[in-house]
N, C-alpha and C. Protein backbone atom coordinates (compact mmCIF):
# COMPACT_ATOMS: atom_id res chain seq x y z
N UNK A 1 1.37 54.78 -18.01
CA UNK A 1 0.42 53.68 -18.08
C UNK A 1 1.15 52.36 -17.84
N UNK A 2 0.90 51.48 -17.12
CA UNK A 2 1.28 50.35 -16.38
C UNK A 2 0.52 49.31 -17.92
N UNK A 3 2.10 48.52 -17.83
CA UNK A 3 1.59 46.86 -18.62
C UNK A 3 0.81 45.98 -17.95
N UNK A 4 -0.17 45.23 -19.12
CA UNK A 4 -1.34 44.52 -18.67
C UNK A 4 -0.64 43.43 -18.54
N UNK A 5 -1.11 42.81 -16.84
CA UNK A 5 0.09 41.18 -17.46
C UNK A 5 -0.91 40.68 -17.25
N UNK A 6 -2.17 40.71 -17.12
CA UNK A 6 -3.84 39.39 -16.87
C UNK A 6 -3.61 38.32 -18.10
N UNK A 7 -3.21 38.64 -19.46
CA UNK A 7 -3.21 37.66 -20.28
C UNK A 7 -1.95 36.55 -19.84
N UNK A 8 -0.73 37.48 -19.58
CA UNK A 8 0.14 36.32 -18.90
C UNK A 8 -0.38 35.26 -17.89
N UNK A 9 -0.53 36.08 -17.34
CA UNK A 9 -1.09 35.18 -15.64
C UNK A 9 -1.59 34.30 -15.87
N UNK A 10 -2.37 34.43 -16.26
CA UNK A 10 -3.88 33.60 -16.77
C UNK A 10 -3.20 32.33 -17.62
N UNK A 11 -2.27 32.65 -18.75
CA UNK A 11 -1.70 31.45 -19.65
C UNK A 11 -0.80 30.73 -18.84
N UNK A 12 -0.01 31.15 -17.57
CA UNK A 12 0.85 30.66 -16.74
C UNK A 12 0.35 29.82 -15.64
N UNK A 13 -0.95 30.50 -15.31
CA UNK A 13 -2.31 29.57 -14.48
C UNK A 13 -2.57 28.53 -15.54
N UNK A 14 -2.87 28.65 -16.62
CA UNK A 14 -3.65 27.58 -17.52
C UNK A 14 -2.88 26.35 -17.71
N UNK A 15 -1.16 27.05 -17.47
CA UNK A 15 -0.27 26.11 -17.79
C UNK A 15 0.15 25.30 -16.47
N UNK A 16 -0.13 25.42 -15.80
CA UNK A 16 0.18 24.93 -14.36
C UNK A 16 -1.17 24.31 -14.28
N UNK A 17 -2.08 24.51 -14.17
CA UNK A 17 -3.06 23.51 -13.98
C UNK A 17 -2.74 21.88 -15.23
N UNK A 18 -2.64 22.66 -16.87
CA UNK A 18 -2.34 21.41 -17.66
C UNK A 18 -1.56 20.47 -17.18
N UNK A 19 -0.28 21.36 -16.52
CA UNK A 19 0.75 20.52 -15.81
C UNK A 19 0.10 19.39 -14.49
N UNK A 20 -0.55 19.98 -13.77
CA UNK A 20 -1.38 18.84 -12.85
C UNK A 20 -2.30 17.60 -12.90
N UNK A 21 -2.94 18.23 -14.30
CA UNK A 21 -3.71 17.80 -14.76
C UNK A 21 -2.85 16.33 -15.35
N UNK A 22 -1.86 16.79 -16.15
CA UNK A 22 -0.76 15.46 -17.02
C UNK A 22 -0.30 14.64 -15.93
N UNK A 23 -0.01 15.36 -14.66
CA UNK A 23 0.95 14.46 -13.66
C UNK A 23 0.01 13.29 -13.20
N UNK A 24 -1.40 13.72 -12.72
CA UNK A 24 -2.60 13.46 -12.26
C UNK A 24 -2.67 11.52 -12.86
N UNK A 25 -2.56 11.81 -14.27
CA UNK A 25 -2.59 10.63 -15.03
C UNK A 25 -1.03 9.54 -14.76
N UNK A 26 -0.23 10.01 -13.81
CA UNK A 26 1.05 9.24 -14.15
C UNK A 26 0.90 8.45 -12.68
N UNK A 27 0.70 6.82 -12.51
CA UNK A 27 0.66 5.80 -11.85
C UNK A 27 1.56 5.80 -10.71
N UNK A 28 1.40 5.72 -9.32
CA UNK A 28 1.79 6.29 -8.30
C UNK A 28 1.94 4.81 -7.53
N UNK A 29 1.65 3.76 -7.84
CA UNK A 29 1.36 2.61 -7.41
C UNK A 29 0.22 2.64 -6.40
N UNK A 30 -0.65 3.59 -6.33
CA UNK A 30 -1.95 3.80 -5.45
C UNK A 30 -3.27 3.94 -6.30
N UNK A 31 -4.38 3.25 -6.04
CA UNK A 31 -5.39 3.24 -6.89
C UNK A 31 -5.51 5.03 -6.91
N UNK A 32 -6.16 5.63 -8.08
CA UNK A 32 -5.92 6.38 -8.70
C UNK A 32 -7.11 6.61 -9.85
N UNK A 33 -8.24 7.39 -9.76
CA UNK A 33 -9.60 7.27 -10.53
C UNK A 33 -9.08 8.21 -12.16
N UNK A 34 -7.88 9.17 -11.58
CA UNK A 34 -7.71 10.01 -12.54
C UNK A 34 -6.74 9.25 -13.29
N UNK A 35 -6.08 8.02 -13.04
CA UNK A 35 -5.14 7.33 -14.56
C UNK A 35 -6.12 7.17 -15.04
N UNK A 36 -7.67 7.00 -15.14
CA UNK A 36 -8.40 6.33 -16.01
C UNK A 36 -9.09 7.61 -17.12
N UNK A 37 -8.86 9.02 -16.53
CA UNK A 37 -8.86 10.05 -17.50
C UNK A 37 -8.72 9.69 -18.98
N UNK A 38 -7.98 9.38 -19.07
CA UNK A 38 -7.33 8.98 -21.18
C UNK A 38 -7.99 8.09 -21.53
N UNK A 39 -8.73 7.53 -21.02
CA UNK A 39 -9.35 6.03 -21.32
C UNK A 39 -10.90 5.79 -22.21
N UNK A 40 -11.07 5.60 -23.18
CA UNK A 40 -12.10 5.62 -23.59
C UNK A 40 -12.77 4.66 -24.46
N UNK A 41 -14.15 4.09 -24.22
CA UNK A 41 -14.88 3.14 -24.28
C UNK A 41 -15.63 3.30 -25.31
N UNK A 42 -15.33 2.11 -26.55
CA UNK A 42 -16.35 2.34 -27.63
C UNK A 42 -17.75 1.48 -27.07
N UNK A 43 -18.82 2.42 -27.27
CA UNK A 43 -20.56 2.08 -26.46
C UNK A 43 -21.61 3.06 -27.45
N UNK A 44 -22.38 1.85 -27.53
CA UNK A 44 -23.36 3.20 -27.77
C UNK A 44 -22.87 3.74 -29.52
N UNK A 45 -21.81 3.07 -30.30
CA UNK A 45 -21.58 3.89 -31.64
C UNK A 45 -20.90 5.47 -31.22
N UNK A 46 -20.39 5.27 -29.88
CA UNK A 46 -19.27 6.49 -29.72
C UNK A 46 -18.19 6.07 -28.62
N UNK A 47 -17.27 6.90 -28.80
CA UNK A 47 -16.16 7.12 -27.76
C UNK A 47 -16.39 8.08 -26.23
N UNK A 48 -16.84 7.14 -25.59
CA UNK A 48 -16.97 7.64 -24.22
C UNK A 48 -15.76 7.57 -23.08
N UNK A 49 -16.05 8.43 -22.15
CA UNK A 49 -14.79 8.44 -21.06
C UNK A 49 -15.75 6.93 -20.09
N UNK A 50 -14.84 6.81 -19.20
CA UNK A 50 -15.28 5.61 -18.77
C UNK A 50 -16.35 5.90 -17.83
N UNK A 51 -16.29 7.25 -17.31
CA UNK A 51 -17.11 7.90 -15.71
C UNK A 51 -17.99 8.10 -16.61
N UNK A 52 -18.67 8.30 -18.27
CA UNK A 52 -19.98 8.30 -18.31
C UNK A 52 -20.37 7.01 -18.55
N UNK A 53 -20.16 6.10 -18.59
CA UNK A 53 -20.83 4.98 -18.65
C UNK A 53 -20.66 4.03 -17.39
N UNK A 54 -20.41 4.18 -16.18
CA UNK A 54 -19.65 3.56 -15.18
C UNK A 54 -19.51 4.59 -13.98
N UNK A 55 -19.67 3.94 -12.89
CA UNK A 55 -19.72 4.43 -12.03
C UNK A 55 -17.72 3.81 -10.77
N UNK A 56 -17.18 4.59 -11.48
CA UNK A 56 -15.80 4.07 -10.47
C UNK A 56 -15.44 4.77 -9.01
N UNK A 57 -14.33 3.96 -8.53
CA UNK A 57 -14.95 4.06 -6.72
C UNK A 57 -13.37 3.31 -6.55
N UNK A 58 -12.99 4.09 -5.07
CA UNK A 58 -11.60 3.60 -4.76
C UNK A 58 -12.18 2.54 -3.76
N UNK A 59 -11.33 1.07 -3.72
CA UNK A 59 -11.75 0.10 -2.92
C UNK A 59 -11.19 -0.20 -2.09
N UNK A 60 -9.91 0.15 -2.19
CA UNK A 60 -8.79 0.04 -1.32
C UNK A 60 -7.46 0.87 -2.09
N UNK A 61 -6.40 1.34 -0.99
CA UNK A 61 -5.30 1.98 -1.80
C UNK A 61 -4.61 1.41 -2.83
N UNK A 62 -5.09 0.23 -3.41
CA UNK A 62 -4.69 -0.72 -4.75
C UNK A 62 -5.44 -0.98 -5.34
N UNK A 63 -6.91 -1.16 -5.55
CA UNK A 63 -7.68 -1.48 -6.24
C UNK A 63 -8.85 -0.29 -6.63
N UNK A 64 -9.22 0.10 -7.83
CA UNK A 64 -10.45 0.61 -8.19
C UNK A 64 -11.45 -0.31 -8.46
N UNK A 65 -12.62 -0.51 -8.47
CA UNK A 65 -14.08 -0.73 -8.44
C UNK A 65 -14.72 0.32 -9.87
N UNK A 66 -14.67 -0.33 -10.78
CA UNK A 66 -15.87 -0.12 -12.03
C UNK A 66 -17.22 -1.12 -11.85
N UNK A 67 -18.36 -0.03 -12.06
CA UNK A 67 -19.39 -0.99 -12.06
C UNK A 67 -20.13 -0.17 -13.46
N UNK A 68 -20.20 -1.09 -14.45
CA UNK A 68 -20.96 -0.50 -15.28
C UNK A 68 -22.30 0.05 -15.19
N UNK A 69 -22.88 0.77 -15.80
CA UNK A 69 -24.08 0.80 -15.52
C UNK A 69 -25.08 -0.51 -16.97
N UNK A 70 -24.01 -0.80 -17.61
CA UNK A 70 -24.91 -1.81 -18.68
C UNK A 70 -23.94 -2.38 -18.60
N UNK A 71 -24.55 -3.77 -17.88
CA UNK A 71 -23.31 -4.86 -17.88
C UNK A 71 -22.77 -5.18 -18.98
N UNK A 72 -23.24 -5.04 -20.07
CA UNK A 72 -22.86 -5.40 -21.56
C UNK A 72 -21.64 -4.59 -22.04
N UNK A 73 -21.28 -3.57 -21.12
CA UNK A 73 -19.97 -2.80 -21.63
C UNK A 73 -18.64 -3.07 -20.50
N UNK A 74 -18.83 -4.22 -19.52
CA UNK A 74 -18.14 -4.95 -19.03
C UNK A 74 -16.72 -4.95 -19.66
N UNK A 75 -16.91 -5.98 -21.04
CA UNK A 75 -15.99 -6.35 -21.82
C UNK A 75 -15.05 -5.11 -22.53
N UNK A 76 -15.58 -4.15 -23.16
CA UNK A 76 -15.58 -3.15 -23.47
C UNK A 76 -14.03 -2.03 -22.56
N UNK A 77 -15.02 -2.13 -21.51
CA UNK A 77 -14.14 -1.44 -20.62
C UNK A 77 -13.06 -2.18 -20.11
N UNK A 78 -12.97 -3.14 -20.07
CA UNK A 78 -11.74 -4.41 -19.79
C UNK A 78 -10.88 -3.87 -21.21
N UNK A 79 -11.45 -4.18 -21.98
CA UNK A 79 -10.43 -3.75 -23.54
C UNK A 79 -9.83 -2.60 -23.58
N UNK A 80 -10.20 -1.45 -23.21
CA UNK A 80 -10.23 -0.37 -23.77
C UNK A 80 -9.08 -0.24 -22.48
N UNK A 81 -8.86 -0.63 -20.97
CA UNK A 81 -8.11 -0.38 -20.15
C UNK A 81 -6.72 -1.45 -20.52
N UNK A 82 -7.09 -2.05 -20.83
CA UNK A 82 -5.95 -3.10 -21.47
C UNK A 82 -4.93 -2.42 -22.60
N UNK A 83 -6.00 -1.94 -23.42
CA UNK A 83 -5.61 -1.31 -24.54
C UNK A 83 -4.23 -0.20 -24.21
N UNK A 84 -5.08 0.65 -23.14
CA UNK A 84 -4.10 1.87 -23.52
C UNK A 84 -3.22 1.63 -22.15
N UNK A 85 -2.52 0.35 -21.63
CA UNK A 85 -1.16 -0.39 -20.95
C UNK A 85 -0.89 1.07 -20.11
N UNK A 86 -1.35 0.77 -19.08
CA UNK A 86 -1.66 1.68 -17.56
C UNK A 86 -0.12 0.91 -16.72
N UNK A 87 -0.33 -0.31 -17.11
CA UNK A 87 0.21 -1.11 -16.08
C UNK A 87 -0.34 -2.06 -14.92
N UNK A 88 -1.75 -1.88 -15.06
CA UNK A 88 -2.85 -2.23 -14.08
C UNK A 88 -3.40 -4.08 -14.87
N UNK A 89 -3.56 -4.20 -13.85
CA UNK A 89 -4.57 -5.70 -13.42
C UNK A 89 -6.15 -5.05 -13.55
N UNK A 90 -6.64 -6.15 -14.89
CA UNK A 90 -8.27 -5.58 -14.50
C UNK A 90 -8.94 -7.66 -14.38
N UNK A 91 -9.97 -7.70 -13.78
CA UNK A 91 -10.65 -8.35 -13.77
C UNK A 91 -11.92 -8.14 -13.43
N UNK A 92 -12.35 -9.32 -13.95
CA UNK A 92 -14.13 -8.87 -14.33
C UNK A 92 -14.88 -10.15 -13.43
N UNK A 93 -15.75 -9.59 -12.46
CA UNK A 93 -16.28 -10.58 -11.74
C UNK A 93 -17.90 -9.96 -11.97
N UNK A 94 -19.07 -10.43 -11.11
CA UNK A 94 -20.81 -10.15 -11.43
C UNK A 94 -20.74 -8.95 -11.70
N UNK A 95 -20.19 -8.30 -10.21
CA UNK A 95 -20.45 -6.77 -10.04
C UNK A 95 -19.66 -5.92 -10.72
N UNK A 96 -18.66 -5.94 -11.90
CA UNK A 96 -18.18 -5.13 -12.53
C UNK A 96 -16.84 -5.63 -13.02
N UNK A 97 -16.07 -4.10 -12.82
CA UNK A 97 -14.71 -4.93 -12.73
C UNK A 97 -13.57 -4.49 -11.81
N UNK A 98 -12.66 -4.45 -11.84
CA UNK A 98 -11.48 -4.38 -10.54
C UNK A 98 -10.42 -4.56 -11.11
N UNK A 99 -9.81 -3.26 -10.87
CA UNK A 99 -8.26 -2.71 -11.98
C UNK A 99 -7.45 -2.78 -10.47
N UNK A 100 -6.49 -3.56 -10.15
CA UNK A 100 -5.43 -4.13 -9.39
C UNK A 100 -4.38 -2.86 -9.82
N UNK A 101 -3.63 -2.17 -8.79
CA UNK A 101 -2.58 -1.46 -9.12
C UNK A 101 -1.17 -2.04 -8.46
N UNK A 102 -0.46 -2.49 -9.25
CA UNK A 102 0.90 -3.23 -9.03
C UNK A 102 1.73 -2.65 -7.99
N UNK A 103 2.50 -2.83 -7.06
CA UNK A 103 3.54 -1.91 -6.33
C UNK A 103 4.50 -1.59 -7.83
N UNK A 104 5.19 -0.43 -7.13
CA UNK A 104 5.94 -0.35 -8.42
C UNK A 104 7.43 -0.25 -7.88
N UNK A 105 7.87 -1.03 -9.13
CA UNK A 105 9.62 -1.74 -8.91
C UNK A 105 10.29 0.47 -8.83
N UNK A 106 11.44 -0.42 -8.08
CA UNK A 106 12.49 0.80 -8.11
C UNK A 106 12.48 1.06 -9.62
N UNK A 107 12.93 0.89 -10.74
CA UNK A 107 12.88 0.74 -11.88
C UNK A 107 11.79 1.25 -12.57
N UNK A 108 10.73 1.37 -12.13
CA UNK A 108 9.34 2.06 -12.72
C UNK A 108 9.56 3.12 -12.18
N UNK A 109 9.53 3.33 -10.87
CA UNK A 109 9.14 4.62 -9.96
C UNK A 109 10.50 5.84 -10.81
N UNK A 110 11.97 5.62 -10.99
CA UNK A 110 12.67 5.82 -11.82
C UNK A 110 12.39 6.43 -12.46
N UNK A 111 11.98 5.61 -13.70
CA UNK A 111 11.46 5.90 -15.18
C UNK A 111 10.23 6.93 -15.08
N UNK A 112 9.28 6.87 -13.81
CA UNK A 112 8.42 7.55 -13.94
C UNK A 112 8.64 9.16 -13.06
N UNK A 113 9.68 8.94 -12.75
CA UNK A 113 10.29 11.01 -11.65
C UNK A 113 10.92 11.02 -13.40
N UNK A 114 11.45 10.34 -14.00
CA UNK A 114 12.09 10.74 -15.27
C UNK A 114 11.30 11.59 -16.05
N UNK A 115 9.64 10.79 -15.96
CA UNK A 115 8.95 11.37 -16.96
C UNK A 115 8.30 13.00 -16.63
N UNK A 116 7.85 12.51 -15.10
CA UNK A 116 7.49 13.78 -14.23
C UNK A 116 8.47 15.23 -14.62
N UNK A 117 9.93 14.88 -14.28
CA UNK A 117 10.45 15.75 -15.06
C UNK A 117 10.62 16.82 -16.39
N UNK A 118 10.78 15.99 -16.93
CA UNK A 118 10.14 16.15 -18.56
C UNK A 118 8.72 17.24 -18.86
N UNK A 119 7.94 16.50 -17.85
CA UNK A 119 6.26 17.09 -18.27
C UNK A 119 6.71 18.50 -17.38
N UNK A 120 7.25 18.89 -16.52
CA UNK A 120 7.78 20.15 -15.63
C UNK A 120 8.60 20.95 -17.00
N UNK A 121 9.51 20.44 -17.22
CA UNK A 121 10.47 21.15 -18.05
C UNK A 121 9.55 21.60 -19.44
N UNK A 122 8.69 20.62 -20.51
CA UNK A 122 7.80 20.90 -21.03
C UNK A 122 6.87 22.66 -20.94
N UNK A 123 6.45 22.55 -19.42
CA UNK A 123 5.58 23.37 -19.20
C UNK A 123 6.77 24.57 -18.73
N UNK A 124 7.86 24.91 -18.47
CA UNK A 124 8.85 26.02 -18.20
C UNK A 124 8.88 25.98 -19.88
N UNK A 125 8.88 25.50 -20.67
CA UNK A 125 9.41 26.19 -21.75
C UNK A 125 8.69 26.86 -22.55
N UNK A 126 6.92 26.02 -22.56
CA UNK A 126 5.72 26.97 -22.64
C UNK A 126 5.88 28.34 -21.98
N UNK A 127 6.24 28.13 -20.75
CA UNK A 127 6.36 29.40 -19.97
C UNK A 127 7.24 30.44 -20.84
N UNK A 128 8.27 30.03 -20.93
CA UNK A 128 9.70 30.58 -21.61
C UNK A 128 9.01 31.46 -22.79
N UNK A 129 8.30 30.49 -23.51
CA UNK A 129 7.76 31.22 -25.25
C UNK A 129 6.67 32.22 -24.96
N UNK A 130 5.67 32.40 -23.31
CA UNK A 130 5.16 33.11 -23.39
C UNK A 130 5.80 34.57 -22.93
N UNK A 131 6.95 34.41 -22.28
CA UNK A 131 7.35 35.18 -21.52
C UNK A 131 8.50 35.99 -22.65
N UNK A 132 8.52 35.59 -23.96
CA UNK A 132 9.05 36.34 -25.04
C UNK A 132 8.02 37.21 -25.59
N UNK A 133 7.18 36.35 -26.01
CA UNK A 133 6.08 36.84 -26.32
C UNK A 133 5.73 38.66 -25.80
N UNK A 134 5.24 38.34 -24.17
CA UNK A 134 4.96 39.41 -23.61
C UNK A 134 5.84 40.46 -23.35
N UNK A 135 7.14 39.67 -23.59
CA UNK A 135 8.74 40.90 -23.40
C UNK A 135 8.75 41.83 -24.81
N UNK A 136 8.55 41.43 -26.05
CA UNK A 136 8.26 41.49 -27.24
C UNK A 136 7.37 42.74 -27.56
N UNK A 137 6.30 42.57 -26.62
CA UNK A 137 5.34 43.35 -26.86
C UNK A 137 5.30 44.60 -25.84
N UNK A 138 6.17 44.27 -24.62
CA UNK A 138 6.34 45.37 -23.92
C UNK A 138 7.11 46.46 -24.46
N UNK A 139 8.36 45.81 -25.01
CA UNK A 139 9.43 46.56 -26.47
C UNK A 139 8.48 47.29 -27.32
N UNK A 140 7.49 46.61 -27.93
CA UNK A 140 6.90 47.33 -28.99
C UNK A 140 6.27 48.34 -28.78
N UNK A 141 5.56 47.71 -27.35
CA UNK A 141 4.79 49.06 -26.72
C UNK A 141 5.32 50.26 -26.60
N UNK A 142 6.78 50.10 -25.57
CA UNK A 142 7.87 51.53 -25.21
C UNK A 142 8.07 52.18 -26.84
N UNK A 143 8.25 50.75 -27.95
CA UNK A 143 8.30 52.12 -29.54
C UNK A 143 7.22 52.93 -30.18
N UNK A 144 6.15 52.52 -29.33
CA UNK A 144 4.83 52.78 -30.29
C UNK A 144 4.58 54.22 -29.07
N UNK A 145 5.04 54.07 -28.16
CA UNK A 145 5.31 55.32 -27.08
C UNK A 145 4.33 55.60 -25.88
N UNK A 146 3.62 54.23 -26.03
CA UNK A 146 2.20 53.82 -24.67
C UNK A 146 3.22 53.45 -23.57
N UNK A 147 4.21 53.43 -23.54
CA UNK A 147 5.00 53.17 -22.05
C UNK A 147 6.42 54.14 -22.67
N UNK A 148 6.67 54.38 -21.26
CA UNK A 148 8.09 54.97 -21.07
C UNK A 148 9.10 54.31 -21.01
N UNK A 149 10.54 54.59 -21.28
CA UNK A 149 11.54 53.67 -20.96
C UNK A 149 11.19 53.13 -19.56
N UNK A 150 11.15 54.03 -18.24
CA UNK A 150 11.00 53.64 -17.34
C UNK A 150 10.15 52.67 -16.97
N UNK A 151 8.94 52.74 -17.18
CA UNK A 151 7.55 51.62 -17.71
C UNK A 151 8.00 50.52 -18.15
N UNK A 152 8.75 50.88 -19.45
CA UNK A 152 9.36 49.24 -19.74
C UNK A 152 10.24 48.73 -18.60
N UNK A 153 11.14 48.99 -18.36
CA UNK A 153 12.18 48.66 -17.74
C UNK A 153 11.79 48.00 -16.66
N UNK A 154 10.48 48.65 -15.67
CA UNK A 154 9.83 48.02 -14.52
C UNK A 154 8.84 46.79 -15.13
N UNK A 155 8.44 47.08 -16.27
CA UNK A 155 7.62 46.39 -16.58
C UNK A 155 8.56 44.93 -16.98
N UNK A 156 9.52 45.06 -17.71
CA UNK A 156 9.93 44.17 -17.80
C UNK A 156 10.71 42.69 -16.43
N UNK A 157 11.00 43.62 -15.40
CA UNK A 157 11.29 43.39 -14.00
C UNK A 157 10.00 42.39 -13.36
N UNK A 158 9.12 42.94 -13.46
CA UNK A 158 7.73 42.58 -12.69
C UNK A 158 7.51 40.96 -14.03
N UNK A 159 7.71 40.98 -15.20
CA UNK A 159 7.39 40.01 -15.93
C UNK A 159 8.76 38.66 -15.45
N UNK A 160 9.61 39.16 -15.18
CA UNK A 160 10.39 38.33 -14.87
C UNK A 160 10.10 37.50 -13.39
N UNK A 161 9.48 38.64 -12.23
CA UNK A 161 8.77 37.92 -11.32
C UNK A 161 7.83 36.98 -11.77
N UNK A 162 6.98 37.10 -12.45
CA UNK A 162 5.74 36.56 -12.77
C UNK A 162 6.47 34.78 -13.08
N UNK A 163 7.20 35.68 -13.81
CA UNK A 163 8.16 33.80 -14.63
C UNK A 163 8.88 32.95 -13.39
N UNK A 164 9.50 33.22 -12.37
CA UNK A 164 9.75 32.99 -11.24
C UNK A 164 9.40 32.45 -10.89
N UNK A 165 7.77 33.18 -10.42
CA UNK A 165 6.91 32.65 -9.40
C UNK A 165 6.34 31.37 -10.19
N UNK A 166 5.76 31.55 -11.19
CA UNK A 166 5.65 30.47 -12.25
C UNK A 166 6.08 29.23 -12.27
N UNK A 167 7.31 29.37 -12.16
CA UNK A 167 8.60 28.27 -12.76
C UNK A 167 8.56 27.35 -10.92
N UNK A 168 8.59 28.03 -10.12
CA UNK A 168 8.65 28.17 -8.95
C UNK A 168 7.52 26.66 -8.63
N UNK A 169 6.05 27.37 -8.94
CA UNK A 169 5.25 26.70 -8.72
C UNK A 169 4.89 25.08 -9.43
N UNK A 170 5.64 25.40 -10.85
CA UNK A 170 5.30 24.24 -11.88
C UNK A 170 6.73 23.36 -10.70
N UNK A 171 7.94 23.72 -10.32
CA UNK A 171 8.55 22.84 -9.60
C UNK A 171 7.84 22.21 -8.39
N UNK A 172 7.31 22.75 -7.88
CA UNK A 172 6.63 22.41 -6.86
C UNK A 172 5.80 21.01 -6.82
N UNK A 173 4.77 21.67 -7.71
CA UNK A 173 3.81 20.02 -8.44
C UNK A 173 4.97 19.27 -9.02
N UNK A 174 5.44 19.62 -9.54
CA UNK A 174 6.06 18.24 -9.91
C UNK A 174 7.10 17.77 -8.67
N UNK A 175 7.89 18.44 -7.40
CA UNK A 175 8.37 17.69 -6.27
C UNK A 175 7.53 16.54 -5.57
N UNK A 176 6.30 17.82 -5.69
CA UNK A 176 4.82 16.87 -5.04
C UNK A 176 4.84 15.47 -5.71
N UNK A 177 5.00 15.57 -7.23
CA UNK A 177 4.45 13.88 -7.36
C UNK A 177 5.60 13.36 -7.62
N UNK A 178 6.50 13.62 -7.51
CA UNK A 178 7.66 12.93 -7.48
C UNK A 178 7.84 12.01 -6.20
N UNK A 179 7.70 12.84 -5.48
CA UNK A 179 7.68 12.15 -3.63
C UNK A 179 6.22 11.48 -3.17
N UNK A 180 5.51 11.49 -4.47
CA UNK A 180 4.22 10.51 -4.60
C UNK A 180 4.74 9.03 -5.23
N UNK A 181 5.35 8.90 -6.11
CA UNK A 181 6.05 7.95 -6.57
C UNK A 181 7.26 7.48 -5.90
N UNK A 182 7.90 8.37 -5.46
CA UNK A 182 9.23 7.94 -4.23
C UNK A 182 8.19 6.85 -3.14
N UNK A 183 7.25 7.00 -2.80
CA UNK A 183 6.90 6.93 -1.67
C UNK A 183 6.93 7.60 -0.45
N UNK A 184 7.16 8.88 -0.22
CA UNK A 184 7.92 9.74 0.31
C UNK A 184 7.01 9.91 1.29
């Protein structure tokens, strides 16, 4: 009987998307709808993301375009982008407002492949703890006597691909936005 690796896969997929998902949010010096992901607007007596109350829009490769849909949360959304220090220029004119994205100094771009890094290495080590996990249980399996030595042995081979290909891919996204921030 062959080891199930669908639960791996699947947590190694889940973890590679989180990983895109985190990079997604890190400032590229190009307007960018997804830095505004984390961002959230007290309206209404709750904490909203900004895309339900607002309609945002790329205006140029430096500037985003917020237009509220209740001008009264104008201010609101000026605060709340201020608040959580993006690095961005917002100003507020009739039609909404307009978050300015800075070029970014050698010195930022830096600091920010630094961080890119980090969020890569992060997600290999998730990888790492699942890939005990499932080694763990392939062991237990060969003692409990649902696999053969041989079974394990391949099985354990094929899990090490999996981590590879894995590790492989989480480098990848993160070269990708690295050479998004290089300017590359």
């Amino acid at each position: 009987m062959a080891y199930d690796f669908n639960p791996f896969k699947k947590r190694t997929k889940e973890i590679g998307e989180h990983l895109a998902k985190e990079l997604s949010s890190i400032h590229t010096g190009r307007a960018s709808i997804a830095l505004l992901d984390g961002v959230f607007v007290e309206s209404y007596g709750a904490r909203l993301a900004i895309s339900h109350i607002a309609t945002i829009a790329t205006e140029d490769p430096r500037t985003l375009r917020i237009v509220p849909w209740d001008k009264t949360n104008s201010k609101e959304i000026e605060r709340a982008i201020n608040a959580a220090n993006l690095g961005v220029s917002v100003s507020i004119d009739d039609a909404g407002l307009r978050i300015f994205f800075p070029p970014l100094t050698t010195e930022r771009r830096v600091a920010y492949v630094k961080i890119v890094r980090e969020k890569v290495e992060e997600s290999r080590i998730e990888i790492k703890g699942d890939r005990e996990k499932t080694k763990n249980d392939i062991i237990a399996s060969e003692r409990e006597g649902s696999l053969s030595e041989d079974e394990k042995t391949r099985a354990l081979e094929d899990l090490q691909k999996f981590v590879d290909e894995a590790n492989n891919a989480l480098e990848l996204t993160g070269e990708k936005k690295e050479k998004e921030i290089l300017g590359e």
